[in-house]
PDB file of N, CA and C in Angstrom:
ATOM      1  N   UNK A   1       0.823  -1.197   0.000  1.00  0.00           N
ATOM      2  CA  UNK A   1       0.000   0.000   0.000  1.00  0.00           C
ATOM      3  C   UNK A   1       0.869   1.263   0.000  1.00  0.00           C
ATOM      4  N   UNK A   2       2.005   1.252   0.742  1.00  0.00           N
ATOM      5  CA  UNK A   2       2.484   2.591   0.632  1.00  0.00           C
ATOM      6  C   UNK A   2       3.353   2.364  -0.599  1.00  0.00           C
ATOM      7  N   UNK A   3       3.571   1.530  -1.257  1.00  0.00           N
ATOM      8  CA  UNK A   3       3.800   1.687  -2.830  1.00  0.00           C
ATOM      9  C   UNK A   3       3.228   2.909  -3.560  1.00  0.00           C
ATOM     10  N   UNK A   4       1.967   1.922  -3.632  1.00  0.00           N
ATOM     11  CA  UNK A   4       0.896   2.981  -4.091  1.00  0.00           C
ATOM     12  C   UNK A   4       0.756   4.407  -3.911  1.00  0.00           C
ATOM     13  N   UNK A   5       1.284   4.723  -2.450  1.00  0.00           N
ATOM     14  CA  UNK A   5       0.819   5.712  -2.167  1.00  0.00           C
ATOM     15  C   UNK A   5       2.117   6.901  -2.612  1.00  0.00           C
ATOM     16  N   UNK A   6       3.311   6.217  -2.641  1.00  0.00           N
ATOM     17  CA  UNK A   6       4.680   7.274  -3.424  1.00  0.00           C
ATOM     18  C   UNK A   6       4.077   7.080  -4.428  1.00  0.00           C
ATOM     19  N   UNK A   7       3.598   5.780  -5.543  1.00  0.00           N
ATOM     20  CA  UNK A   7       3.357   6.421  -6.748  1.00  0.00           C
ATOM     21  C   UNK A   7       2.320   7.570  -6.815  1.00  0.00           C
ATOM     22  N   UNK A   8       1.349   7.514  -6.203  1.00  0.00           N
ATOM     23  CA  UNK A   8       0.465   8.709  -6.516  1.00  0.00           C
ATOM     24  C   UNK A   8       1.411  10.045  -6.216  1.00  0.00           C
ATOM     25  N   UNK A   9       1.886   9.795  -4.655  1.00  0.00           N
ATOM     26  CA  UNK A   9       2.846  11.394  -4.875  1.00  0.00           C
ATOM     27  C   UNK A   9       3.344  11.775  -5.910  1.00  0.00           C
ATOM     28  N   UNK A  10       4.195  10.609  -6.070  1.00  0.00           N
ATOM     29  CA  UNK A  10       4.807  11.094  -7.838  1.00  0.00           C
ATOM     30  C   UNK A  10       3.840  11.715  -8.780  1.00  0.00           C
ATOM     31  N   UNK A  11       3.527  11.075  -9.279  1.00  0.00           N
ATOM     32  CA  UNK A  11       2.207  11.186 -10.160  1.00  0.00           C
ATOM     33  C   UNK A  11       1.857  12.841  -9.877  1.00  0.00           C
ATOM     34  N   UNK A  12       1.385  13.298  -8.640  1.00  0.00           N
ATOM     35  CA  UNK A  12       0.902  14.319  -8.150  1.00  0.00           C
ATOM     36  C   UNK A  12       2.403  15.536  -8.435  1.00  0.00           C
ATOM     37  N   UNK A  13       3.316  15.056  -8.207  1.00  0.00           N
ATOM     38  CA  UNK A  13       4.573  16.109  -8.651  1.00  0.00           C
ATOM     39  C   UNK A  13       4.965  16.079  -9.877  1.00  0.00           C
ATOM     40  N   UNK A  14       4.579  15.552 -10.662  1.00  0.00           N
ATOM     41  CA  UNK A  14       4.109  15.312 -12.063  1.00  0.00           C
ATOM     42  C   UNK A  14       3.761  16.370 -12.756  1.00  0.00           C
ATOM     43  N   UNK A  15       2.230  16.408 -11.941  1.00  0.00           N
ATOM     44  CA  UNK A  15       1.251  17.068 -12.305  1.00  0.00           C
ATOM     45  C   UNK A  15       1.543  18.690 -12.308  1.00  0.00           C
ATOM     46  N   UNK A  16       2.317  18.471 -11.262  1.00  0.00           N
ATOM     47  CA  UNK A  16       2.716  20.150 -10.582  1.00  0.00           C
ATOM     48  C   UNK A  16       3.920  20.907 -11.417  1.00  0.00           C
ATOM     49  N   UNK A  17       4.650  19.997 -12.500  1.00  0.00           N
ATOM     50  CA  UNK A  17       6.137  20.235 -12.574  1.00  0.00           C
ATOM     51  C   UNK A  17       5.408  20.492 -14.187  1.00  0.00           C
ATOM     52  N   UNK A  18       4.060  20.333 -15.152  1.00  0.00           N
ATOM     53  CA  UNK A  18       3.682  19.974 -15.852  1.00  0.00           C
ATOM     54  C   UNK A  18       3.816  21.422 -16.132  1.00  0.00           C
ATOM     55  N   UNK A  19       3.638  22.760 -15.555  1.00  0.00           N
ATOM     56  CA  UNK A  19       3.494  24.178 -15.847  1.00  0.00           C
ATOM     57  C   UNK A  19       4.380  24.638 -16.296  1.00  0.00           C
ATOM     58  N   UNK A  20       5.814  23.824 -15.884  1.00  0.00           N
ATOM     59  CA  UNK A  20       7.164  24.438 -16.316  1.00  0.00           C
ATOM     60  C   UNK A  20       6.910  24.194 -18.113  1.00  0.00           C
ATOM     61  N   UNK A  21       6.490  22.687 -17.988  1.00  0.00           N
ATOM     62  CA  UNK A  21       7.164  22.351 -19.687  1.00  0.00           C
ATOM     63  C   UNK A  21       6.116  23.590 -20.244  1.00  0.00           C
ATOM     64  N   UNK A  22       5.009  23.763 -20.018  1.00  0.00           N
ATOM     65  CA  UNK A  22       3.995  24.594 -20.455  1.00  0.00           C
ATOM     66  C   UNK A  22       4.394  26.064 -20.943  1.00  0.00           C
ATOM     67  N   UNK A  23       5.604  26.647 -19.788  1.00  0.00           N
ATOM     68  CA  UNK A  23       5.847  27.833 -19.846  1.00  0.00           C
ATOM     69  C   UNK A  23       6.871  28.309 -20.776  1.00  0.00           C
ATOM     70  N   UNK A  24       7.796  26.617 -20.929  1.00  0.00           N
ATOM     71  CA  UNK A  24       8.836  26.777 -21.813  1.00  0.00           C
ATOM     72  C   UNK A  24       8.132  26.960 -23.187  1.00  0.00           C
ATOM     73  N   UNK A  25       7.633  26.478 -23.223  1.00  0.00           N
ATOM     74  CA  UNK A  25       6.514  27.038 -24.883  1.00  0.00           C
ATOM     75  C   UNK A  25       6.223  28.156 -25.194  1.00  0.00           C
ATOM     76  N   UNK A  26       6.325  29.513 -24.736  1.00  0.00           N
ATOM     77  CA  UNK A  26       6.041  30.062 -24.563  1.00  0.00           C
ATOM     78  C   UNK A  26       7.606  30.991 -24.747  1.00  0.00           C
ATOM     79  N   UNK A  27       8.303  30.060 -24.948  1.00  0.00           N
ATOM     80  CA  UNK A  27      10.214  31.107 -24.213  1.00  0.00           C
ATOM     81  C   UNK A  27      10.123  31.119 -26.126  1.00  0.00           C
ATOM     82  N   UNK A  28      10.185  32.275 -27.064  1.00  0.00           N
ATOM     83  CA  UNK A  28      10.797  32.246 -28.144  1.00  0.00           C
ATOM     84  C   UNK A  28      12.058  31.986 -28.983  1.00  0.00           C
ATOM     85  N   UNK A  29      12.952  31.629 -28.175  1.00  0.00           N
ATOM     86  CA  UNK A  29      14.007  30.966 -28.268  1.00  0.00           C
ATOM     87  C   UNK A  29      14.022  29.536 -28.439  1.00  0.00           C
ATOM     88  N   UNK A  30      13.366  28.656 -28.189  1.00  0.00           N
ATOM     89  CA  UNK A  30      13.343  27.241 -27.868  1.00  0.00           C
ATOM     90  C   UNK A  30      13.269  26.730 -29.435  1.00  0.00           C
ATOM     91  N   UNK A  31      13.281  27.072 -30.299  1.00  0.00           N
ATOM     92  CA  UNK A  31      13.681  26.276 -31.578  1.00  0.00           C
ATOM     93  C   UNK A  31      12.835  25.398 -31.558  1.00  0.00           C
ATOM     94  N   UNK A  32      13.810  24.753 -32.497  1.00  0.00           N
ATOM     95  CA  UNK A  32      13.676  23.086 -32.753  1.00  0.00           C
ATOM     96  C   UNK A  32      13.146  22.160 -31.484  1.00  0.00           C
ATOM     97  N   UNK A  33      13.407  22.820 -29.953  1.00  0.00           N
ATOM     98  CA  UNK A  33      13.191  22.173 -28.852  1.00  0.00           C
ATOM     99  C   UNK A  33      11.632  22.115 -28.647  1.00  0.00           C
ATOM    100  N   UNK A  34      11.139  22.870 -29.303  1.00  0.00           N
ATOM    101  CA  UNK A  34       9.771  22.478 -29.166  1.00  0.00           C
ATOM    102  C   UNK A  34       9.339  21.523 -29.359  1.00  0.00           C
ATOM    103  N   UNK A  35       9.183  21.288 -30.166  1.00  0.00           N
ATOM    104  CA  UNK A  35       8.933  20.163 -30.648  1.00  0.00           C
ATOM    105  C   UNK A  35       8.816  19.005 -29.933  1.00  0.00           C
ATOM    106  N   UNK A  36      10.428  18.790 -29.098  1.00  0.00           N
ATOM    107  CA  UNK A  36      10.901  18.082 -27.834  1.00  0.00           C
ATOM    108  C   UNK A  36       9.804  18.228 -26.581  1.00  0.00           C
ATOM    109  N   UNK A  37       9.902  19.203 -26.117  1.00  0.00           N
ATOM    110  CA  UNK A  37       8.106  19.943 -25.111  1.00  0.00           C
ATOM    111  C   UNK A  37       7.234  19.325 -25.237  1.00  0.00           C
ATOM    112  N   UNK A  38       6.448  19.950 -26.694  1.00  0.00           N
ATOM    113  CA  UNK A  38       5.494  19.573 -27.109  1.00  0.00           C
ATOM    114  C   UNK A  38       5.125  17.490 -26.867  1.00  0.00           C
ATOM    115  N   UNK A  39       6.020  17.293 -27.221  1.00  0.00           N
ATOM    116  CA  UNK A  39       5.933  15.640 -26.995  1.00  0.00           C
ATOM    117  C   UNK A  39       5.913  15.079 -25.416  1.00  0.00           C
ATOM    118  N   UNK A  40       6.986  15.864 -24.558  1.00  0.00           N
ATOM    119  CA  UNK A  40       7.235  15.888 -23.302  1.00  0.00           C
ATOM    120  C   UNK A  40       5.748  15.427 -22.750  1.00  0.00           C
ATOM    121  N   UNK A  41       5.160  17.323 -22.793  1.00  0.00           N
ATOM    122  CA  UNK A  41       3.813  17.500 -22.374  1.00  0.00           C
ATOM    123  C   UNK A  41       2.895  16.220 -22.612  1.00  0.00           C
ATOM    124  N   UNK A  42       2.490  15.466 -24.276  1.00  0.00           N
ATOM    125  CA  UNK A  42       1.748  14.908 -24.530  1.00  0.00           C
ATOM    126  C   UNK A  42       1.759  13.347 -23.919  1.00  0.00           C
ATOM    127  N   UNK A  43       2.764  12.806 -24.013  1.00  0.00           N
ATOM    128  CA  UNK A  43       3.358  11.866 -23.179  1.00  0.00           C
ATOM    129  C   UNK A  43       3.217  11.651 -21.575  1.00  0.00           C
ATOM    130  N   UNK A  44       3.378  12.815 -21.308  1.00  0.00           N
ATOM    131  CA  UNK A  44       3.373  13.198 -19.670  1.00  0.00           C
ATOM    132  C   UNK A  44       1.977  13.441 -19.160  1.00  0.00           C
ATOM    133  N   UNK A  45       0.973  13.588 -19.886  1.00  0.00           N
ATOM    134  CA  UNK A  45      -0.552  13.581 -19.934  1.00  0.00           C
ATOM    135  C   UNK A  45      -1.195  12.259 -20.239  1.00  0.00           C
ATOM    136  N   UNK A  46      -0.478  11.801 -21.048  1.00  0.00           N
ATOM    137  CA  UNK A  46      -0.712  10.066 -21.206  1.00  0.00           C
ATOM    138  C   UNK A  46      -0.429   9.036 -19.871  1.00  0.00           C
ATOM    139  N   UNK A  47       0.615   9.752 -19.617  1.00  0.00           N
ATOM    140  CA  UNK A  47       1.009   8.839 -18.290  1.00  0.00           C
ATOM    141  C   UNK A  47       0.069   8.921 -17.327  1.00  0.00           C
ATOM    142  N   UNK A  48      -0.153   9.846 -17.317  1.00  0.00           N
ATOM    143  CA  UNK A  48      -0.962  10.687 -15.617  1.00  0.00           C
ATOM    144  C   UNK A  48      -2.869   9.793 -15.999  1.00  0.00           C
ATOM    145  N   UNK A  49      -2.780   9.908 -17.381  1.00  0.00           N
ATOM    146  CA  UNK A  49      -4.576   9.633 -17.819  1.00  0.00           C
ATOM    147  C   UNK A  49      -4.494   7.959 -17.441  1.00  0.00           C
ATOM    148  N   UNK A  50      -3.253   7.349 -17.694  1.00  0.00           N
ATOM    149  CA  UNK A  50      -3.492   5.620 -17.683  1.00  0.00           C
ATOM    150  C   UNK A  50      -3.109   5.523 -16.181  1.00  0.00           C
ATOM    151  N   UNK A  51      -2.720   6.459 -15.392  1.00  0.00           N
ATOM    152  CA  UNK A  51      -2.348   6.142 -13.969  1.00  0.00           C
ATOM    153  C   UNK A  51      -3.864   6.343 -13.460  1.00  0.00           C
ATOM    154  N   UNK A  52      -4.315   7.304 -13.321  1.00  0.00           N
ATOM    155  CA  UNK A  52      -6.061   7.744 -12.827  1.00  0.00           C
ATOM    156  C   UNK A  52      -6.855   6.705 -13.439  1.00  0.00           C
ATOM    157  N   UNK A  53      -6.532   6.434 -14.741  1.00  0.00           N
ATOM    158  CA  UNK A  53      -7.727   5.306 -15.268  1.00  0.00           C
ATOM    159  C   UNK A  53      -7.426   3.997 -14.603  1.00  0.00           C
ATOM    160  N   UNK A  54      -6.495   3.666 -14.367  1.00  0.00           N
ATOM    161  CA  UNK A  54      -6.051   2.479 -13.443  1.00  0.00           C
ATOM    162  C   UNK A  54      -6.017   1.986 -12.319  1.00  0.00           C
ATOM    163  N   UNK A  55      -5.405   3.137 -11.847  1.00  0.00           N
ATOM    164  CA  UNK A  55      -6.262   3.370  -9.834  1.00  0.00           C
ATOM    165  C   UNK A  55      -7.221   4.154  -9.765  1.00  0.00           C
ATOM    166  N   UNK A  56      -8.316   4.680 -10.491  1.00  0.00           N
ATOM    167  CA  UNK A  56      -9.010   4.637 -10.423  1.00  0.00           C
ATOM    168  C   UNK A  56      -8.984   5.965  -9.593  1.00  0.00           C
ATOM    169  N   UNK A  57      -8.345   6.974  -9.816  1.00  0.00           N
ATOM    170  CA  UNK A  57      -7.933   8.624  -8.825  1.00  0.00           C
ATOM    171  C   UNK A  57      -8.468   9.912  -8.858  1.00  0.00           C
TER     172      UNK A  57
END
C-alpha cells in the first residue's frame, strides 16, 4: 500500500512540474526544442490519464 501511495505522490509532482514544460513554450528561443516539449507535455498527460484510469484517482 504505501507503494501505491509514493506512486500517486509522484504522479501528483508530475502534475505540478507539468506548468514548467507549459511555460517553456512560450520562451521564443526554444527552436527546434519544441517540438521536444510539445511531446514531453503529450506523453506526460498520457502517463498521468493511464495512472487515474487504473487506480481509479
Amino acid at each position: 500500500m504505501t507503494d501505491l501511495l509514493q506512486l500517486r505522490l509522484r504522479i501528483e509532482t508530475l502534475e505540478l512540474k507539468r506548468s514548467t514544460l507549459i511555460s517553456l513554450l512560450d520562451n521564443p528561443d526554444l527552436g527546434t526544442l519544441h517540438v521536444d516539449v510539445t511531446q514531453a507535455i503529450e506523453e506526460l498527460d498520457d502517463l498521468i490519464e493511464e495512472f487515474k484510469r487504473t487506480f481509479k484517482s
